[in-house]
Protein backbone atom coordinates (compact mmCIF):
# COMPACT_ATOMS: atom_id res chain seq x y z
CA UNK A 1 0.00 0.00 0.00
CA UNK A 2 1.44 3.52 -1.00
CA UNK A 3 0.92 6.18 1.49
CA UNK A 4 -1.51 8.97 1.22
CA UNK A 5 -1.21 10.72 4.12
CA UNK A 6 1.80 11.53 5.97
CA UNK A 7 2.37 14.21 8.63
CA UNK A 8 5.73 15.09 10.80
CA UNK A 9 6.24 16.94 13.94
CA UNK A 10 2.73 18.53 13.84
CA UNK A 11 1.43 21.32 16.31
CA UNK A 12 -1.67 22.46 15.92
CA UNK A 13 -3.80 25.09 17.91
CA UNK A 14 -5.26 28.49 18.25
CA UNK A 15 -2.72 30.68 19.24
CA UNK A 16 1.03 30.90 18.27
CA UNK A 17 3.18 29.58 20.70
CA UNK A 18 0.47 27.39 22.21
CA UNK A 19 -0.22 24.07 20.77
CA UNK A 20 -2.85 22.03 21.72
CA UNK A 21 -1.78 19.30 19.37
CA UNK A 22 2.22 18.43 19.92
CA UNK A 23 4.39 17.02 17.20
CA UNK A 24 2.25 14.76 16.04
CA UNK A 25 3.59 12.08 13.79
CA UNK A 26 0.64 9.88 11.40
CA UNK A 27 1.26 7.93 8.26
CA UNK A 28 -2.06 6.87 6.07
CA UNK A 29 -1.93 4.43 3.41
CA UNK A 30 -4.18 3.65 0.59
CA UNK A 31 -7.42 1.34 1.69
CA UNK A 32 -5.99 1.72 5.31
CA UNK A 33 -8.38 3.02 7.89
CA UNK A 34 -6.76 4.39 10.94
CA UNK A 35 -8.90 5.46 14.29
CA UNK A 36 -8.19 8.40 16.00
CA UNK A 37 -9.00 7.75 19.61
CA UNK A 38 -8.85 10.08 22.48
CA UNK A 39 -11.20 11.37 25.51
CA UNK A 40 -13.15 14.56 24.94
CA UNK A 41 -10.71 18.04 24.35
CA UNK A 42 -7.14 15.33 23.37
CA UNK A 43 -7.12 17.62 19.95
CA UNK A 44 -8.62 14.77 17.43
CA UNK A 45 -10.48 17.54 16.09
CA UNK A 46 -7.79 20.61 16.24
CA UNK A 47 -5.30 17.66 14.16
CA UNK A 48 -8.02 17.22 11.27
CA UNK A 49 -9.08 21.01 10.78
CA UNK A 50 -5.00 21.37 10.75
CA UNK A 51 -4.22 18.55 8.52
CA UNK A 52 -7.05 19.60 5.71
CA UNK A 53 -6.14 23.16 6.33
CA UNK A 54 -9.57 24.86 7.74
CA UNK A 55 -6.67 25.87 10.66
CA UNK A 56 -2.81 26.78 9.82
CA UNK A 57 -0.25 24.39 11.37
CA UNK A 58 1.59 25.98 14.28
CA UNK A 59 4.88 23.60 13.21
CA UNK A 60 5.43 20.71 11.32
CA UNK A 61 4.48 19.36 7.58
CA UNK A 62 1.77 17.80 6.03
CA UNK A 63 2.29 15.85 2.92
CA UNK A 64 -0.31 14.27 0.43
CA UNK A 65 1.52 11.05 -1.94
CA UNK A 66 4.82 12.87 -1.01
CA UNK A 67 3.54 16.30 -1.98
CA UNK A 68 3.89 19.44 0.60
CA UNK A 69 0.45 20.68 1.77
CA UNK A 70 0.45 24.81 2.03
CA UNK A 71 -0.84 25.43 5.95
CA UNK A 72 -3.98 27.03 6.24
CA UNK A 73 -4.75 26.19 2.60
CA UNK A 74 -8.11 24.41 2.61
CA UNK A 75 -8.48 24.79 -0.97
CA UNK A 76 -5.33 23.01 -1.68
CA UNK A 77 -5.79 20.08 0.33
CA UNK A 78 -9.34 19.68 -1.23
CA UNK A 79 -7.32 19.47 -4.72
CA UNK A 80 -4.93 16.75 -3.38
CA UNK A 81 -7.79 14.63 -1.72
CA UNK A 82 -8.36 15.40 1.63
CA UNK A 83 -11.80 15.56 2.35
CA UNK A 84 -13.45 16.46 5.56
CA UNK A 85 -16.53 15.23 7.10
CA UNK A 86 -17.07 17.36 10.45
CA UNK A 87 -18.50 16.44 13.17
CA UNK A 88 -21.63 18.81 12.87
CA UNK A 89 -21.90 17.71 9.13
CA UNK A 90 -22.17 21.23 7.45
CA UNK A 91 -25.27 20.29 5.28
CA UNK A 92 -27.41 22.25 3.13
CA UNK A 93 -30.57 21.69 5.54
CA UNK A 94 -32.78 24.04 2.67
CA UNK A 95 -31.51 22.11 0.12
CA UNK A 96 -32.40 17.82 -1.07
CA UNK A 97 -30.30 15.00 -0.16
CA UNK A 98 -29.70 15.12 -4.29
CA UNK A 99 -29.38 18.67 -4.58
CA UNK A 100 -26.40 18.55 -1.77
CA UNK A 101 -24.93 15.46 -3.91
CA UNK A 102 -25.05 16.98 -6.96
CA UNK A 103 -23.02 20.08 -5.66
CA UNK A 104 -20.39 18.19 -4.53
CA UNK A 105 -19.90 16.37 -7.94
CA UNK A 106 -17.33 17.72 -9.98
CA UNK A 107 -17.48 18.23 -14.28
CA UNK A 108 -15.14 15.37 -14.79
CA UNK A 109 -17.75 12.96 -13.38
CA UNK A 110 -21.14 12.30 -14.45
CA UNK A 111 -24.05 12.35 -11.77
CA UNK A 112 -26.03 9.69 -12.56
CA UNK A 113 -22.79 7.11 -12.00
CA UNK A 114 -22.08 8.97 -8.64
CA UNK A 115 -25.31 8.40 -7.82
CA UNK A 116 -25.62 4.77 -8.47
CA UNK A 117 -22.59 4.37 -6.31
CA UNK A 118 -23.65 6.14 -3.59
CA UNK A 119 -26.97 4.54 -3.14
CA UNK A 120 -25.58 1.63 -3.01
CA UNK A 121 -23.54 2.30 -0.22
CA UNK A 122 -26.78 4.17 1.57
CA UNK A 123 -29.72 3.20 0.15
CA UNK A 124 -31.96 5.08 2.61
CA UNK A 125 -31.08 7.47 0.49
CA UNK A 126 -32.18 6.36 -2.50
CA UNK A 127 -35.97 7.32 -0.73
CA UNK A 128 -35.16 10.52 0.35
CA UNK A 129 -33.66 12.23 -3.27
CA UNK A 130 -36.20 14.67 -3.13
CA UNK A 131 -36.37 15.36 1.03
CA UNK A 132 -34.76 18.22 2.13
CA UNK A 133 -31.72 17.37 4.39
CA UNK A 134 -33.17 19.12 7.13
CA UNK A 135 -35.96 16.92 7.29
CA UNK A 136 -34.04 13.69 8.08
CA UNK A 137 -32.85 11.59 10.62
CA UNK A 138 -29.50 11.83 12.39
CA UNK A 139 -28.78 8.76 10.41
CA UNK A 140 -29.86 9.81 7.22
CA UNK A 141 -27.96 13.31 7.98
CA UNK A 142 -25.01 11.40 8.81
CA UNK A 143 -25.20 9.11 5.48
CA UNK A 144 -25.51 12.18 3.26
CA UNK A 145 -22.15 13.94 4.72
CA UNK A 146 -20.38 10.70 3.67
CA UNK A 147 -21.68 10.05 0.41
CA UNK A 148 -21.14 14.15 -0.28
CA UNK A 149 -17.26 13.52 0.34
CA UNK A 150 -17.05 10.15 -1.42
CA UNK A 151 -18.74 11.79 -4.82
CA UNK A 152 -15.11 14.12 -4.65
CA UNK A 153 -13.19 11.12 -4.64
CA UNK A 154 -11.25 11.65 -1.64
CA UNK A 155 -7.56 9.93 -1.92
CA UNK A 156 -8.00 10.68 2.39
CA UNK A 157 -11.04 11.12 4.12
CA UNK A 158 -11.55 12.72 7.71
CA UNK A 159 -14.68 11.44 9.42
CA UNK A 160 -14.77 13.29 12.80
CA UNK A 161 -17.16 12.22 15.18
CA UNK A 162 -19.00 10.09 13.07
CA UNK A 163 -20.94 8.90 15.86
CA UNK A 164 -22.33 12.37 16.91
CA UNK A 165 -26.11 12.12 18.24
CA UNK A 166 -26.33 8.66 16.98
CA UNK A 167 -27.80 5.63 18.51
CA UNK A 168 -25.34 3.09 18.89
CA UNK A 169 -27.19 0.64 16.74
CA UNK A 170 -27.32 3.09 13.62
CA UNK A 171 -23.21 3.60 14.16
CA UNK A 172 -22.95 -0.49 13.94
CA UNK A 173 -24.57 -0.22 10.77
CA UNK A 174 -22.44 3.09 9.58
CA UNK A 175 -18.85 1.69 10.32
CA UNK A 176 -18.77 -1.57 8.54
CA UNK A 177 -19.50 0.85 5.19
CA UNK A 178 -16.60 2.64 6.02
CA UNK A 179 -14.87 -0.16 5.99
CA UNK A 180 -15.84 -1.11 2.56
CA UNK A 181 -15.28 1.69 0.95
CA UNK A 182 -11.60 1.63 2.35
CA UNK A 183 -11.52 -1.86 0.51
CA UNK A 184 -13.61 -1.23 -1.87
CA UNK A 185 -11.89 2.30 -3.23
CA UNK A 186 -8.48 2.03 -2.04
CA UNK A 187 -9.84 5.51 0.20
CA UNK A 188 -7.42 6.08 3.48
CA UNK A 189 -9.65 6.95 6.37
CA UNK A 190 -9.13 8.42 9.67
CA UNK A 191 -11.85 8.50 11.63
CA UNK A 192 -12.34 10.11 14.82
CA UNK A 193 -14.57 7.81 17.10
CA UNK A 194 -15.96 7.69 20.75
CA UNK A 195 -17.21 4.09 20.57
CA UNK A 196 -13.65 2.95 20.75
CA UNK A 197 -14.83 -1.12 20.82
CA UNK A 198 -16.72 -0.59 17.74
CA UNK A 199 -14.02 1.85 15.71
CA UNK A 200 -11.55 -1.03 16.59
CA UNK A 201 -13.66 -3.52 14.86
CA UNK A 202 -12.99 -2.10 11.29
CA UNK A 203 -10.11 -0.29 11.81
CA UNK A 204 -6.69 -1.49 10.69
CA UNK A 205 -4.49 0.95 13.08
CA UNK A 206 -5.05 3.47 16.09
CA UNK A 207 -3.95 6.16 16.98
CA UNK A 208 -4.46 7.85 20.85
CA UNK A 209 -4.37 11.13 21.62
CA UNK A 210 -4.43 12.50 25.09
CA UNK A 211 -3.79 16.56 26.54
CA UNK A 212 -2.51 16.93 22.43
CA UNK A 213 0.01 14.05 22.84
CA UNK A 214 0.29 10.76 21.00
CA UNK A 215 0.37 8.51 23.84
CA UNK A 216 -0.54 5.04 22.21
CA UNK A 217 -0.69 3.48 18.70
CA UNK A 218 -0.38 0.40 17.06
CA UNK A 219 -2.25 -2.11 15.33
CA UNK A 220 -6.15 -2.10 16.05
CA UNK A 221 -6.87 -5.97 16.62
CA UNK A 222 -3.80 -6.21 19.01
CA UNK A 223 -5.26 -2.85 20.81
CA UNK A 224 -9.02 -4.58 20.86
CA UNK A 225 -7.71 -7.65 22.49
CA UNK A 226 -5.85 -5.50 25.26
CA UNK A 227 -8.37 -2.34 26.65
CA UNK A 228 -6.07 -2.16 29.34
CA UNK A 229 -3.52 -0.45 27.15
CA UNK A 230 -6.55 2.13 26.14
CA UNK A 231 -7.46 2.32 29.50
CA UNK A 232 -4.39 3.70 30.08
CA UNK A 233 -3.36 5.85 27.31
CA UNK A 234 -7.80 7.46 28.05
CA UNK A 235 -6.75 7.84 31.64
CA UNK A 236 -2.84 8.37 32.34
CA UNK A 237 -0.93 7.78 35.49
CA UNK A 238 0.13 9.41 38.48
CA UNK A 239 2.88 11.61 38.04
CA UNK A 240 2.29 12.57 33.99
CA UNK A 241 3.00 15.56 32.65
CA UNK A 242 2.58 17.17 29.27
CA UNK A 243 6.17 17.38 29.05
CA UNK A 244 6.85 14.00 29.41
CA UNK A 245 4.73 12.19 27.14
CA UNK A 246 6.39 8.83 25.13
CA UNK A 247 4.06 7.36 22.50
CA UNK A 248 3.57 3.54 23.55
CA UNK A 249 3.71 1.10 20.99
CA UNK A 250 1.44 -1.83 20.27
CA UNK A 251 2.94 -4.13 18.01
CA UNK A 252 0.67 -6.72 16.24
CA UNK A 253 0.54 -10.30 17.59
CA UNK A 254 1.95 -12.63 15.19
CA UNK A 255 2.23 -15.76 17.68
């Protein structure tokens, strides 16, 4: 697998001189989906508005197939494939679940193919064309944002909080589609997740973040057979300090 995605040394934040993200190193490959765990405030979100350039990098690079990404340069990153889905899933609510497709589709491709491909990866939607995305369910809202970033052919997509105001059972139905369309497209993913058991399920690596520190990562079935390492990493230690943070590894179990 080639890699996609790479960033080196990243620190992302608000202010200059104050990072809430710290030298953050992530590699994404082609088809690989990586989960990017972390309790509430780590800076999963502050890393993805950095790395598709909605916020300019306070250090660091980010590359796409090898290729410098300008900081703060959302338009660029859009034209090397990263594609965001955010976590409150910036929808046209006046506008159809087809109208906010078609928008998203670019000249080169025609709509009706899009189409066909999306629906088959949601095909609630396929009944709600002409609804206006205001009108549906979290579910539904959630399934549009997707499909929207998968008709721009994302090399890397950013799901962030994919989970957001969802009933568990409707985000066990969501994540094994993300999954496939990893396989399925050859699509890097990095999806930011709170139901940590479930993301771990269809993930291939993880990543944790914790007070803007990588503090665990490794491969995602080795992680799902030992919480006690995520346990850890969610809740630290006595005696840590931001200064002192070493990312643990989690190699994969070959025995």
């Amino acid at each position: 697998m080639t890699t996609v995605l790479r960033c080196r040394g990243l620190d992302a934040g608000y202010a200059k001189g104050r990072p809430c993200v710290r030298q953050l190193d992530l590699e994404l490959k082609s088809g690989e989906v990586l989960a990017l765990l972390g309790p509430n405030g780590a800076g999963k979100t502050t890393a993805l508005l950095t790395l598709t350039g909605l916020l300019p990098s306070l250090g660091g690079t980010v590359e796409m197939a090898g290729k410098p990404i300008r900081s703060g340069h959302a338009r660029a990153a859009s034209r090397a494939g990263l594609v965001l889905v955010p976590d409150n899933r910036a929808l046209f609510t006046t506008l159809t679940v087809e109208e906010n497709l078609r928008l998203a589709v670019s000249g080169k491709h025609k709509w009706k193919d899009e189409r066909d491909v999306i629906l088959g990866y949601f095909p609630r939607l396929g009944e709600r064309l002409r609804v206006a995305a205001g009108a549906l369910s979290g579910g539904e809202q959630q399934m549009l944002a997707i499909g929207r970033a998968l008709v721009q052919h994302p090399k890397a997509l950013l799901i962030d909080e994919l989970s957001m105001g969802l009933a568990p059972v409707i985000v066990e139905s969501l994540l094994p589609i993300i999954r496939q369309v990893a396989d399925e497209t050859g699509t890097g993913v990095i999806l930011v997740e709170q139901h940590v058991a479930l993301a771990l399920e269809i993930a291939d690596t993880a990543l944790v973040l914790r007070h803007g520190h990588n503090v665990l990562q490794g491969d995602a079935r080795r992680l799902s057979a030992t919480p006690e390492l995520i346990e850890r990493a969610y809740l630290g230690g006595h005696g840590d300090t931001d200064e002192h943070w070493e990312p643990v590894l989690a190699t994969p179990d070959v025995s």
